[in-house]
PDBML (XML) file of the C-alpha atoms, coordinates in Angstrom:
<?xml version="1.0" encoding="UTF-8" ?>
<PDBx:datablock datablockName="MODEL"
   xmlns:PDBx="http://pdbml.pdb.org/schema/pdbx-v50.xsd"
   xmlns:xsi="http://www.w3.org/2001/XMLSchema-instance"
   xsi:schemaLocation="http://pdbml.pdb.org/schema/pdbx-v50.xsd pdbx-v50.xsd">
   <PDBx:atom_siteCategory>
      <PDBx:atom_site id="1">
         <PDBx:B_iso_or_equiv>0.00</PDBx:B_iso_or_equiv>
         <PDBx:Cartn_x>74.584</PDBx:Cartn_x>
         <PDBx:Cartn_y>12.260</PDBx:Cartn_y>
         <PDBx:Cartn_z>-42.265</PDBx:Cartn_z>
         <PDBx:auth_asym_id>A</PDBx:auth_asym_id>
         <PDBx:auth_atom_id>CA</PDBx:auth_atom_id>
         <PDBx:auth_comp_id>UNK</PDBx:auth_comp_id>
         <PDBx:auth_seq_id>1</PDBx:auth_seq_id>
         <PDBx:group_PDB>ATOM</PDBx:group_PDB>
         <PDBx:label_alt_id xsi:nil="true" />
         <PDBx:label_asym_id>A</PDBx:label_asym_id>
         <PDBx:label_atom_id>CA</PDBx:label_atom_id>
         <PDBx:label_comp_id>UNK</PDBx:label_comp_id>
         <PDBx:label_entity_id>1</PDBx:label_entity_id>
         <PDBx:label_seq_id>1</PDBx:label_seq_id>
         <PDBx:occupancy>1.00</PDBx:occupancy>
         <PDBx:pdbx_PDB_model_num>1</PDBx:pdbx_PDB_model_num>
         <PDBx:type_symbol>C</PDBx:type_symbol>
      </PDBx:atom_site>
      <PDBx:atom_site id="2">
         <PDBx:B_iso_or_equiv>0.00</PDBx:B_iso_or_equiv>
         <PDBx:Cartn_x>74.298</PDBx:Cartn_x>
         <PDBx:Cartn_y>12.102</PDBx:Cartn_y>
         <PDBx:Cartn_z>-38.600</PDBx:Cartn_z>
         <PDBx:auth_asym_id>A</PDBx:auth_asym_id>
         <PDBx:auth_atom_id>CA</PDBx:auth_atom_id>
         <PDBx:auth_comp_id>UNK</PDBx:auth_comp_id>
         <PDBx:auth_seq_id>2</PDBx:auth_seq_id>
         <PDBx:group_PDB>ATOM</PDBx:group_PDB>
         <PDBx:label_alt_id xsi:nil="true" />
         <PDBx:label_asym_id>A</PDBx:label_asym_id>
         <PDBx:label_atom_id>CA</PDBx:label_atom_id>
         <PDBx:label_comp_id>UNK</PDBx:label_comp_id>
         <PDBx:label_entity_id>1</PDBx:label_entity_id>
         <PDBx:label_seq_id>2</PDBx:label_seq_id>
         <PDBx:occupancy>1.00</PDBx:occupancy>
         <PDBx:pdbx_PDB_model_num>1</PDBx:pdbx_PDB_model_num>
         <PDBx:type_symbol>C</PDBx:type_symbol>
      </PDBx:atom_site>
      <PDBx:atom_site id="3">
         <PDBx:B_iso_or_equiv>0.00</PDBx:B_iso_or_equiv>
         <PDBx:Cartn_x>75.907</PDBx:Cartn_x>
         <PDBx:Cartn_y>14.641</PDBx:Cartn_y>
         <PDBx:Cartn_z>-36.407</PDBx:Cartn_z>
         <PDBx:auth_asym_id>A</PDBx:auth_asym_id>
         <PDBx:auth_atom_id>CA</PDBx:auth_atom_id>
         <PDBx:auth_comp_id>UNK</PDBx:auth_comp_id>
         <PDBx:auth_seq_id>3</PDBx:auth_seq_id>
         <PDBx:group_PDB>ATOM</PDBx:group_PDB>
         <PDBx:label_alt_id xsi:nil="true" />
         <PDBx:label_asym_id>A</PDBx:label_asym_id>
         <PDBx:label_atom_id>CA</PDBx:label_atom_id>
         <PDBx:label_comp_id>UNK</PDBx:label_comp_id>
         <PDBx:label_entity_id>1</PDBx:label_entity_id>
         <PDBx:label_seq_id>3</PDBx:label_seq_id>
         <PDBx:occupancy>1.00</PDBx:occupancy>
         <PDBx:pdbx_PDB_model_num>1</PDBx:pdbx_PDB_model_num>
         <PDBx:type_symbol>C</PDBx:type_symbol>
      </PDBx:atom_site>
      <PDBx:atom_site id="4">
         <PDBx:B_iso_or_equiv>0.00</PDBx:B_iso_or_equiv>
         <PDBx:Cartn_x>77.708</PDBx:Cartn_x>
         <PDBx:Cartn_y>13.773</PDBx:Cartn_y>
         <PDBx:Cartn_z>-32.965</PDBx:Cartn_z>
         <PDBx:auth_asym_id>A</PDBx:auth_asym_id>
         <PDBx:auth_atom_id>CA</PDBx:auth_atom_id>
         <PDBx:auth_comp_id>UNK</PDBx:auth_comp_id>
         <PDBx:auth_seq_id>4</PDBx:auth_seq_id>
         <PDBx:group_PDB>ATOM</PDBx:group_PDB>
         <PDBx:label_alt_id xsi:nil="true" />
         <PDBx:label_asym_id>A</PDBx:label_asym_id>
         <PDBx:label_atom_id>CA</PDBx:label_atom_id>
         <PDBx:label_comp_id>UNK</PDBx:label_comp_id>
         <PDBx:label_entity_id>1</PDBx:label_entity_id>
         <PDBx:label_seq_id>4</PDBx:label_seq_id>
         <PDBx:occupancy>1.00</PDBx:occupancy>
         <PDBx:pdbx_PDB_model_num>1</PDBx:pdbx_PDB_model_num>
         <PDBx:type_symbol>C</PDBx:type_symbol>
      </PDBx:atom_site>
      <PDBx:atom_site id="5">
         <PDBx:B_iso_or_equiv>0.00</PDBx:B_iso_or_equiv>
         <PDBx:Cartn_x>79.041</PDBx:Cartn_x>
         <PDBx:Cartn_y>16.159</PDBx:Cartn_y>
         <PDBx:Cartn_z>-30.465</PDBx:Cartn_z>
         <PDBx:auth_asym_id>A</PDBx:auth_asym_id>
         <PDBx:auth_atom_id>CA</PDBx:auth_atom_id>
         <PDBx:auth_comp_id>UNK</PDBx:auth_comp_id>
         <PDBx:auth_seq_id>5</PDBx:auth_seq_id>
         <PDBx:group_PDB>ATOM</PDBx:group_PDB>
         <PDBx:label_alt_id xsi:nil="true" />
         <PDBx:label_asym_id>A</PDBx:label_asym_id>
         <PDBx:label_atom_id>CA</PDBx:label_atom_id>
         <PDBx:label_comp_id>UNK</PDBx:label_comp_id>
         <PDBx:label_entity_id>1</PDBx:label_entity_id>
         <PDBx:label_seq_id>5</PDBx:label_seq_id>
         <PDBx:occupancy>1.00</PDBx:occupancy>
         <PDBx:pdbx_PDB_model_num>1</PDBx:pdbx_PDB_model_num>
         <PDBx:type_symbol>C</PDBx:type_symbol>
      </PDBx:atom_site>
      <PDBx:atom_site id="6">
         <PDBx:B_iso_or_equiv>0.00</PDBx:B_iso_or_equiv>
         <PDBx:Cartn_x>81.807</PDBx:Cartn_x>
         <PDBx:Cartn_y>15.309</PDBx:Cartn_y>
         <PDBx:Cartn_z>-28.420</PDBx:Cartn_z>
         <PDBx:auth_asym_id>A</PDBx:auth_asym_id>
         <PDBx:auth_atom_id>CA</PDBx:auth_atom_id>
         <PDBx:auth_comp_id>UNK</PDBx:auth_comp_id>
         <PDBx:auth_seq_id>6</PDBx:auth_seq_id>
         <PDBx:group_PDB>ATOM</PDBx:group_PDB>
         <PDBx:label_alt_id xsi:nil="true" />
         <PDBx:label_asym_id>A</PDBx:label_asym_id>
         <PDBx:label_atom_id>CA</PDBx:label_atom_id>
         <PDBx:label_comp_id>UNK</PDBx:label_comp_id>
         <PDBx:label_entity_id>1</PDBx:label_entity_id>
         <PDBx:label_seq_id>6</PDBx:label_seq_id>
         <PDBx:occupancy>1.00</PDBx:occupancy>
         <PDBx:pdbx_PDB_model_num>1</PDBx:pdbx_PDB_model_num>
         <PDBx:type_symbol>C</PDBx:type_symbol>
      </PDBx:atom_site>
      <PDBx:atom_site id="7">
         <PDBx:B_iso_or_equiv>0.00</PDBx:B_iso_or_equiv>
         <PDBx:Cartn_x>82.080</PDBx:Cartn_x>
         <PDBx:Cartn_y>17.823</PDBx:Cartn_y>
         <PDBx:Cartn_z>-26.187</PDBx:Cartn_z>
         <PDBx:auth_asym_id>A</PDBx:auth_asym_id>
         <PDBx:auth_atom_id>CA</PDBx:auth_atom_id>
         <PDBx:auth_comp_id>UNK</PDBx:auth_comp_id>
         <PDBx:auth_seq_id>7</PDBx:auth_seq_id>
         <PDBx:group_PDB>ATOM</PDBx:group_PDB>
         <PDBx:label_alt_id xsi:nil="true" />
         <PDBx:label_asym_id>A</PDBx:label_asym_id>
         <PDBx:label_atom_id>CA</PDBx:label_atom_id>
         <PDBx:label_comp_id>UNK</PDBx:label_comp_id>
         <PDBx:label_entity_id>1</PDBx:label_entity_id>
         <PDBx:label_seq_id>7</PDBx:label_seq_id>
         <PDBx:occupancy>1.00</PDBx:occupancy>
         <PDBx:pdbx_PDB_model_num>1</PDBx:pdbx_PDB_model_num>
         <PDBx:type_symbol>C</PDBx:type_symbol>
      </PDBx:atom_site>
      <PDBx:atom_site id="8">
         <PDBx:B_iso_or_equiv>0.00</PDBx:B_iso_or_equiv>
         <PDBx:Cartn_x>82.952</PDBx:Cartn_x>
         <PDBx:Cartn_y>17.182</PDBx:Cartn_y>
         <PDBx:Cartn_z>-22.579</PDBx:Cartn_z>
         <PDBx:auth_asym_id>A</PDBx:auth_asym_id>
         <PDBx:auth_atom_id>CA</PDBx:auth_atom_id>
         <PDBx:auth_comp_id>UNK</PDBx:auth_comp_id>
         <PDBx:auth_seq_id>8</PDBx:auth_seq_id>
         <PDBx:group_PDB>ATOM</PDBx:group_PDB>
         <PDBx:label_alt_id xsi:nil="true" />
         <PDBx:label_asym_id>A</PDBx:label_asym_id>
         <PDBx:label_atom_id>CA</PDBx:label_atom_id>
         <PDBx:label_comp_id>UNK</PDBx:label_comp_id>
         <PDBx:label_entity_id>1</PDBx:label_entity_id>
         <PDBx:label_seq_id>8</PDBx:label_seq_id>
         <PDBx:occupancy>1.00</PDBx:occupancy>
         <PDBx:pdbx_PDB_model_num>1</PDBx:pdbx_PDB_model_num>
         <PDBx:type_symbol>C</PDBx:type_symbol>
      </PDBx:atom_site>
      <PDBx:atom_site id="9">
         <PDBx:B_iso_or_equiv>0.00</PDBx:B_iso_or_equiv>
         <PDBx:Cartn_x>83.931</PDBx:Cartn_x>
         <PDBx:Cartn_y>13.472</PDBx:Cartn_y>
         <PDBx:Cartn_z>-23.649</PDBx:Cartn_z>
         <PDBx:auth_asym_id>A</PDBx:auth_asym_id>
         <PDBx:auth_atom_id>CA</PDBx:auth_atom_id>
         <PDBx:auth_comp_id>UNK</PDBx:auth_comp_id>
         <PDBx:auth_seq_id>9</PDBx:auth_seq_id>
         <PDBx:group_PDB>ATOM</PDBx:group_PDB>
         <PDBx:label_alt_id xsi:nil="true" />
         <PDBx:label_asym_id>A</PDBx:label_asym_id>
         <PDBx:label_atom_id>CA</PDBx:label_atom_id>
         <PDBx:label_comp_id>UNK</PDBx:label_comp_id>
         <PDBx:label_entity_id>1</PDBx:label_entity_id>
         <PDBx:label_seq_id>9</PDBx:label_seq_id>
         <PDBx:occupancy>1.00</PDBx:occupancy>
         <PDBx:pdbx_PDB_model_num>1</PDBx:pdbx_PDB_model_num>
         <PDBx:type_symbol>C</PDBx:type_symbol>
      </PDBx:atom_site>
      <PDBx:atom_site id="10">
         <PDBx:B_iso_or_equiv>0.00</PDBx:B_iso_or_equiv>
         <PDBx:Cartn_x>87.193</PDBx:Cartn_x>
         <PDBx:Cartn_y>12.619</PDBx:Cartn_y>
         <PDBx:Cartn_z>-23.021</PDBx:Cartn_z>
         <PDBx:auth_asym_id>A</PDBx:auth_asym_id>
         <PDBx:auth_atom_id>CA</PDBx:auth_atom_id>
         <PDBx:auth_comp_id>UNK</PDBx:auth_comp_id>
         <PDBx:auth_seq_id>10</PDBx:auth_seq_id>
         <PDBx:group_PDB>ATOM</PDBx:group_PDB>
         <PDBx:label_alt_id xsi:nil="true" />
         <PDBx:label_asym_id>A</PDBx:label_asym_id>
         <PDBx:label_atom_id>CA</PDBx:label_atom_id>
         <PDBx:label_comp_id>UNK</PDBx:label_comp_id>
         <PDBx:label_entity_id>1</PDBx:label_entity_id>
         <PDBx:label_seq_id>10</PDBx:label_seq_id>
         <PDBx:occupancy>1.00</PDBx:occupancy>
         <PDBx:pdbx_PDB_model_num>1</PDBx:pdbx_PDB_model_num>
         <PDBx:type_symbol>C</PDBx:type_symbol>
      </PDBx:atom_site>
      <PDBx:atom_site id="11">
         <PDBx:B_iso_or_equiv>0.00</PDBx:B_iso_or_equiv>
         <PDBx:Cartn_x>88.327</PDBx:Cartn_x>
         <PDBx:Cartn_y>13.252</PDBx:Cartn_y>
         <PDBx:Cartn_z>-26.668</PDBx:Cartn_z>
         <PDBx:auth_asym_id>A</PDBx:auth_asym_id>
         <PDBx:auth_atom_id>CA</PDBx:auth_atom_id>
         <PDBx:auth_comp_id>UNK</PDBx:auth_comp_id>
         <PDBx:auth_seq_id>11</PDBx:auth_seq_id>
         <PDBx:group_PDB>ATOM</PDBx:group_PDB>
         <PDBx:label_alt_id xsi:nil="true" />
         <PDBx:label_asym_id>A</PDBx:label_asym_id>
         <PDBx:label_atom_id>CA</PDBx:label_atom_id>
         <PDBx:label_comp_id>UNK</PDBx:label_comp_id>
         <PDBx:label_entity_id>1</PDBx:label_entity_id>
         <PDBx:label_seq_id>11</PDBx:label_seq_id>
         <PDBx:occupancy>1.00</PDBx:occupancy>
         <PDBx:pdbx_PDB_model_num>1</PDBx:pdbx_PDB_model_num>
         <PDBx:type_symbol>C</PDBx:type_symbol>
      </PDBx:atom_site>
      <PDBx:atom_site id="12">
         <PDBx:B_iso_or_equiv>0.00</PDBx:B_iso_or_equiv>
         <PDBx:Cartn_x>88.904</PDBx:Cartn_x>
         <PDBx:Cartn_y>16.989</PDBx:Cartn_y>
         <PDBx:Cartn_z>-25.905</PDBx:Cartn_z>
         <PDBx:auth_asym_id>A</PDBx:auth_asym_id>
         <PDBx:auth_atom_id>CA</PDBx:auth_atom_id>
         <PDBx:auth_comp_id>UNK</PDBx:auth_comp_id>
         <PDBx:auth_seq_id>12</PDBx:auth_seq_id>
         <PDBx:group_PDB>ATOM</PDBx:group_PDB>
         <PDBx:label_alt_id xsi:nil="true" />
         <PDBx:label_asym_id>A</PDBx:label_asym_id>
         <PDBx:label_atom_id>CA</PDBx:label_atom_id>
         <PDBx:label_comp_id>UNK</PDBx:label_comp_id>
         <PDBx:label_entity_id>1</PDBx:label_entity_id>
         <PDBx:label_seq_id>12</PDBx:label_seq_id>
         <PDBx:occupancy>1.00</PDBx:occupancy>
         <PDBx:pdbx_PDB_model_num>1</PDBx:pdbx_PDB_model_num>
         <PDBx:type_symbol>C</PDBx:type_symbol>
      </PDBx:atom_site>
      <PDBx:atom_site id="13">
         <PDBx:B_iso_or_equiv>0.00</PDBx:B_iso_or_equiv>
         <PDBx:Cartn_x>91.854</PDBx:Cartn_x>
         <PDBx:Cartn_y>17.208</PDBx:Cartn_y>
         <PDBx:Cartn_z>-28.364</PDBx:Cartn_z>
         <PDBx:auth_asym_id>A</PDBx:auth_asym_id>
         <PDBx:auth_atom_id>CA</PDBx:auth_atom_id>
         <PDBx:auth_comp_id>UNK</PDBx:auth_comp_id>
         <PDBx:auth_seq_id>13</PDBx:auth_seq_id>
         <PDBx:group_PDB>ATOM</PDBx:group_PDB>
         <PDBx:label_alt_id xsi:nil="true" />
         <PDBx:label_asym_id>A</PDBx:label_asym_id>
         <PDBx:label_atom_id>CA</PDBx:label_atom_id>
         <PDBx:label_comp_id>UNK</PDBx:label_comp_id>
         <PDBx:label_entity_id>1</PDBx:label_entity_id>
         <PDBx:label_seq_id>13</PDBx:label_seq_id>
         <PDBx:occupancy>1.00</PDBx:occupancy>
         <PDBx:pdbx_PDB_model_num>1</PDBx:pdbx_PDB_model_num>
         <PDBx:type_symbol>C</PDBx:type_symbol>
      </PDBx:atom_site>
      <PDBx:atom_site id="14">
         <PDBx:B_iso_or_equiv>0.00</PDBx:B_iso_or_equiv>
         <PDBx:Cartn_x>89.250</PDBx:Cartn_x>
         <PDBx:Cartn_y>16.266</PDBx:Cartn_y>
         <PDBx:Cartn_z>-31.697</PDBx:Cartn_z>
         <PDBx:auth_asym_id>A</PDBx:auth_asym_id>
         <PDBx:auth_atom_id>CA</PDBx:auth_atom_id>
         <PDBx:auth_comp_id>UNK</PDBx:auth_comp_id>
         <PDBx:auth_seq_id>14</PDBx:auth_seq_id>
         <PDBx:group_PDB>ATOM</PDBx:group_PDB>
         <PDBx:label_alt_id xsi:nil="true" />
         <PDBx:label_asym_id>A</PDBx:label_asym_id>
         <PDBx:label_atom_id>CA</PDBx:label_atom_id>
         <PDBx:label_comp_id>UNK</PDBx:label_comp_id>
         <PDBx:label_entity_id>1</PDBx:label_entity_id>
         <PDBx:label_seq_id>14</PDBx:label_seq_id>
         <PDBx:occupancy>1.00</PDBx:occupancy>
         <PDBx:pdbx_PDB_model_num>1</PDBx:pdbx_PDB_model_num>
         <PDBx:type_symbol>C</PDBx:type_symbol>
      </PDBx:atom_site>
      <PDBx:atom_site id="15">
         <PDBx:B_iso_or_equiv>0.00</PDBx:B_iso_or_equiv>
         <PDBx:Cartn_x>88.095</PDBx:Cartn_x>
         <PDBx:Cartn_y>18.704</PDBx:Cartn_y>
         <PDBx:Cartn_z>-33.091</PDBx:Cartn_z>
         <PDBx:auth_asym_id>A</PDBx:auth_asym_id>
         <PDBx:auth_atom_id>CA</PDBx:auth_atom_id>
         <PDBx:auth_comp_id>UNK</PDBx:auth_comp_id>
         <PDBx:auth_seq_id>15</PDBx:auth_seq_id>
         <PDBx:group_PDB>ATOM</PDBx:group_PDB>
         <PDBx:label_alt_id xsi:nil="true" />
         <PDBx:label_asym_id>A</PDBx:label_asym_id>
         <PDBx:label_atom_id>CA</PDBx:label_atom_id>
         <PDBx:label_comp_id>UNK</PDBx:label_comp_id>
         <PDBx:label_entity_id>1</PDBx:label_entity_id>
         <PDBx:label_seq_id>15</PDBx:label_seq_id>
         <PDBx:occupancy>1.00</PDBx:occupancy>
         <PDBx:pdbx_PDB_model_num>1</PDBx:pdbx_PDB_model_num>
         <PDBx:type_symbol>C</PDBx:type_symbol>
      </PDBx:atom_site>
      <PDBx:atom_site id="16">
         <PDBx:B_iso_or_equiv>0.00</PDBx:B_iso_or_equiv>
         <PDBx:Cartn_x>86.359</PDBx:Cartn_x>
         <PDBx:Cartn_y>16.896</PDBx:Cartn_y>
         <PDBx:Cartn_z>-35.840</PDBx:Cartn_z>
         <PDBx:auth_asym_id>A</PDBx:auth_asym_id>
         <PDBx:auth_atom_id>CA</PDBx:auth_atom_id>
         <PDBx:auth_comp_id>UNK</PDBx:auth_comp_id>
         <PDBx:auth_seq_id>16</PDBx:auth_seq_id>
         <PDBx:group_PDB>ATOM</PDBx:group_PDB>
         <PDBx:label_alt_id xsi:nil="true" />
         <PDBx:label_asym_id>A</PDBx:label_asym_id>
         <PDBx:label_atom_id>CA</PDBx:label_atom_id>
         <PDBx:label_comp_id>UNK</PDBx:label_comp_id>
         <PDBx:label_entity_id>1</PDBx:label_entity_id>
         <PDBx:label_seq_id>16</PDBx:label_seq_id>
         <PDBx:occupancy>1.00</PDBx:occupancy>
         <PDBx:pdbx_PDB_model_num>1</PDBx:pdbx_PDB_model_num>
         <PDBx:type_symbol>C</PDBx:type_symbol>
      </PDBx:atom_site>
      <PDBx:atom_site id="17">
         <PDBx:B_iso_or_equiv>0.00</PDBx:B_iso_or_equiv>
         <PDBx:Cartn_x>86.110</PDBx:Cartn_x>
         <PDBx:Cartn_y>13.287</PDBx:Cartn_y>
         <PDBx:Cartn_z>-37.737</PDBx:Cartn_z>
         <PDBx:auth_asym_id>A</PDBx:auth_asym_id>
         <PDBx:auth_atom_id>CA</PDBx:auth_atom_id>
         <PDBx:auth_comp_id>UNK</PDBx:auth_comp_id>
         <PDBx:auth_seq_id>17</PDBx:auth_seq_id>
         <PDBx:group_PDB>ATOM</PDBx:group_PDB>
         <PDBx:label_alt_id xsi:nil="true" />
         <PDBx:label_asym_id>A</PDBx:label_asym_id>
         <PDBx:label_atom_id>CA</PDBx:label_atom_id>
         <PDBx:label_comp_id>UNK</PDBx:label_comp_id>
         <PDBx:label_entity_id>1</PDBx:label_entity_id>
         <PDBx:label_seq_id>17</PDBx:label_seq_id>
         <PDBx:occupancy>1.00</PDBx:occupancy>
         <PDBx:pdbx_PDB_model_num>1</PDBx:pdbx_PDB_model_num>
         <PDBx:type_symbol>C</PDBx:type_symbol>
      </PDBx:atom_site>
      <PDBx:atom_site id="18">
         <PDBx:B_iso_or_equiv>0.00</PDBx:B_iso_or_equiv>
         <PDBx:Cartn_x>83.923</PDBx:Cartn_x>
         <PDBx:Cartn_y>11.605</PDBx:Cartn_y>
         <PDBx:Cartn_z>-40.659</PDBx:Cartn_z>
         <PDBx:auth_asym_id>A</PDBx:auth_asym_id>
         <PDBx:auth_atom_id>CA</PDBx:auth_atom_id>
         <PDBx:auth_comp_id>UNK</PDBx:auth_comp_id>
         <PDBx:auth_seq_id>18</PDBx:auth_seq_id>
         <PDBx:group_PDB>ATOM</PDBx:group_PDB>
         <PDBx:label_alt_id xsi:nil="true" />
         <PDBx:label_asym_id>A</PDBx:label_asym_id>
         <PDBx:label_atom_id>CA</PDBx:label_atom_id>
         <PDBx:label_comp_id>UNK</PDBx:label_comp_id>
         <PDBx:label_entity_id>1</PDBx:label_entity_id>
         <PDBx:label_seq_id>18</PDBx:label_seq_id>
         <PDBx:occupancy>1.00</PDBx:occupancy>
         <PDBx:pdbx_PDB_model_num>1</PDBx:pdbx_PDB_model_num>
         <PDBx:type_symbol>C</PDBx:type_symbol>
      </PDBx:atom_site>
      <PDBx:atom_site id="19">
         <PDBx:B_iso_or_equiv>0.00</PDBx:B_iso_or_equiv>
         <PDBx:Cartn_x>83.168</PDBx:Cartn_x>
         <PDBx:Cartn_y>8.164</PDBx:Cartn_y>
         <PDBx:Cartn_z>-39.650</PDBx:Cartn_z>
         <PDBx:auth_asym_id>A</PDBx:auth_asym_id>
         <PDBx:auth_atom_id>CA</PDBx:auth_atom_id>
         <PDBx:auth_comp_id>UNK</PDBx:auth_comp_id>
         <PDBx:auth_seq_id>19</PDBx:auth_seq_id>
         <PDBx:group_PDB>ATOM</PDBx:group_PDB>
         <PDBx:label_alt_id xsi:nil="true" />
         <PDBx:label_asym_id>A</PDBx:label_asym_id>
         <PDBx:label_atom_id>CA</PDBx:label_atom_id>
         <PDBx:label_comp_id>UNK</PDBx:label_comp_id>
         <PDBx:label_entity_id>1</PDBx:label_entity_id>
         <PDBx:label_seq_id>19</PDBx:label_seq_id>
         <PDBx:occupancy>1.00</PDBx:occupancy>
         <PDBx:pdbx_PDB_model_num>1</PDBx:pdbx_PDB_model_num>
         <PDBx:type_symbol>C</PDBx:type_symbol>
      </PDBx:atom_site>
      <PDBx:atom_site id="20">
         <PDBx:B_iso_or_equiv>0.00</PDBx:B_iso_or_equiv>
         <PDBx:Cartn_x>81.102</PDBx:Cartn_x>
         <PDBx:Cartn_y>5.391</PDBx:Cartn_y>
         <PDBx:Cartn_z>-42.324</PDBx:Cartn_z>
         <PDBx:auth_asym_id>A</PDBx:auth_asym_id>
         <PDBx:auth_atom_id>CA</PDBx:auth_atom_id>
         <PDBx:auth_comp_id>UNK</PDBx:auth_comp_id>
         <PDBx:auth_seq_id>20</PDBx:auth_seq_id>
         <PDBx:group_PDB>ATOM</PDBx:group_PDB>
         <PDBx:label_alt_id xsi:nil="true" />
         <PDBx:label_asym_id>A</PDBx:label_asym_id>
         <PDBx:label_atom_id>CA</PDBx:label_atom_id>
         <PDBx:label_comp_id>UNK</PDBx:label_comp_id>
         <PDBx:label_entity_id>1</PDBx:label_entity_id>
         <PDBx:label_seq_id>20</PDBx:label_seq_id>
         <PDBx:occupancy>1.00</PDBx:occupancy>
         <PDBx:pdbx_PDB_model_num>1</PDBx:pdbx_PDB_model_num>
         <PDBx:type_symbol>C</PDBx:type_symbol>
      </PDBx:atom_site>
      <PDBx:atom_site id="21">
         <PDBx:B_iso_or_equiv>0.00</PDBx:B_iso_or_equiv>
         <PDBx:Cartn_x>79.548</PDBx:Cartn_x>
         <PDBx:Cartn_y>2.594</PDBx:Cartn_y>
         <PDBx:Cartn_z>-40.439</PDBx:Cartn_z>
         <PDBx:auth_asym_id>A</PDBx:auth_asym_id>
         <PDBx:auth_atom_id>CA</PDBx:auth_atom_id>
         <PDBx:auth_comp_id>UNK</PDBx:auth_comp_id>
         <PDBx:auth_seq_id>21</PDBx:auth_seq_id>
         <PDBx:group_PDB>ATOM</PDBx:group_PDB>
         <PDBx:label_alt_id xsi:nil="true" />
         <PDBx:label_asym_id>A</PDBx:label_asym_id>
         <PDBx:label_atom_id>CA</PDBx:label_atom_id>
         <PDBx:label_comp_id>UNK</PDBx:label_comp_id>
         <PDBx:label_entity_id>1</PDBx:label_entity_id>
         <PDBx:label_seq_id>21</PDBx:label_seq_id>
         <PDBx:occupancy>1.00</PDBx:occupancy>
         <PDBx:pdbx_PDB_model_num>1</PDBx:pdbx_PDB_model_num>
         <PDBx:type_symbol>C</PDBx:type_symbol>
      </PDBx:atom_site>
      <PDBx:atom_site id="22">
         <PDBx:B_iso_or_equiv>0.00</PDBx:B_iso_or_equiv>
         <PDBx:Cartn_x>76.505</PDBx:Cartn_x>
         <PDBx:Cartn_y>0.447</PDBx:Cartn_y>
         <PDBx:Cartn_z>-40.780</PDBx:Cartn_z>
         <PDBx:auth_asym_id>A</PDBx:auth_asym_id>
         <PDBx:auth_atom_id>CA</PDBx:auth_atom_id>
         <PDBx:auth_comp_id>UNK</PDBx:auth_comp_id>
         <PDBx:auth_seq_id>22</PDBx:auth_seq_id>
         <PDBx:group_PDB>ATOM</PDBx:group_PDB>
         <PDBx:label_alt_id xsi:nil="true" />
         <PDBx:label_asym_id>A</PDBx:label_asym_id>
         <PDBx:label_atom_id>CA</PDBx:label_atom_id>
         <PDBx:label_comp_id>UNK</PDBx:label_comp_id>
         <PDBx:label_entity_id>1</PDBx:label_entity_id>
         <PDBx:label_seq_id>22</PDBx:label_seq_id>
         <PDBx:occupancy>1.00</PDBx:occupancy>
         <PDBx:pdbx_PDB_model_num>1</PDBx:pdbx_PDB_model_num>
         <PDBx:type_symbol>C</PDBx:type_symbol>
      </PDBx:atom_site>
      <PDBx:atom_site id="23">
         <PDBx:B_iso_or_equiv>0.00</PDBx:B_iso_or_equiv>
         <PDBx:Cartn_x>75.724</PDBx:Cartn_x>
         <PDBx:Cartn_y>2.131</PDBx:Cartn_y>
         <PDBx:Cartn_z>-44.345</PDBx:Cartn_z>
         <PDBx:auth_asym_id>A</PDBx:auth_asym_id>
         <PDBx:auth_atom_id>CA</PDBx:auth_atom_id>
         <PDBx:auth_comp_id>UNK</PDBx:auth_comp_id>
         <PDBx:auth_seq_id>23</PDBx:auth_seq_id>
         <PDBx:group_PDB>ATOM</PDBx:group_PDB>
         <PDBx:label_alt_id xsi:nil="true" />
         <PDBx:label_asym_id>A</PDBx:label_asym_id>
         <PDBx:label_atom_id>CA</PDBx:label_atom_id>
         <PDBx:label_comp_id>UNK</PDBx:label_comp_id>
         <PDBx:label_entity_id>1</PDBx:label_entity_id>
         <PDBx:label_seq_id>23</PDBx:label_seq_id>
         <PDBx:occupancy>1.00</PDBx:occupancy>
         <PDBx:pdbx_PDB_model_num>1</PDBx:pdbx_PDB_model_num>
         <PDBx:type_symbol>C</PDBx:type_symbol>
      </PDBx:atom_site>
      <PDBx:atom_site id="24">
         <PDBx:B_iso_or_equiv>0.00</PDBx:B_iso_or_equiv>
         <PDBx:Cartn_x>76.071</PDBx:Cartn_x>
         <PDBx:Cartn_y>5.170</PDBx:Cartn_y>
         <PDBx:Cartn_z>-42.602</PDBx:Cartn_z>
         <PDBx:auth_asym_id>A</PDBx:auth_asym_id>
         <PDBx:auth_atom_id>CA</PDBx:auth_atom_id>
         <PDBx:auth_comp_id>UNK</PDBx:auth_comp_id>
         <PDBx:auth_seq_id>24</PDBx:auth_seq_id>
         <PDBx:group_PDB>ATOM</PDBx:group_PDB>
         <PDBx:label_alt_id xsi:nil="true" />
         <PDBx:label_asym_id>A</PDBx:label_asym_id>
         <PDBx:label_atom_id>CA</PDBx:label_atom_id>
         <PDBx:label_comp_id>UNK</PDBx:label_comp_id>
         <PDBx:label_entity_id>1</PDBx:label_entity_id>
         <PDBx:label_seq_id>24</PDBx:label_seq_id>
         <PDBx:occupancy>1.00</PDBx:occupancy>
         <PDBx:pdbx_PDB_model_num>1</PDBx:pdbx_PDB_model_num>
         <PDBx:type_symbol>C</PDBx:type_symbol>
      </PDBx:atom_site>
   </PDBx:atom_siteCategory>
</PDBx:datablock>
């Protein structure tokens, strides 16, 4: 499971989210 950090993105009100895509 890949990991993605969003900070200083401009989605500062997530705090997290699961995602599937591509078979991942």
């Amino acid at each position: 499971i890949r990991l993605y950090n969003l900070k200083g993105t401009e989605y500062k009100n997530i705090t997290a989210a699961s995602i599937f895509t591509l078979n991942h």
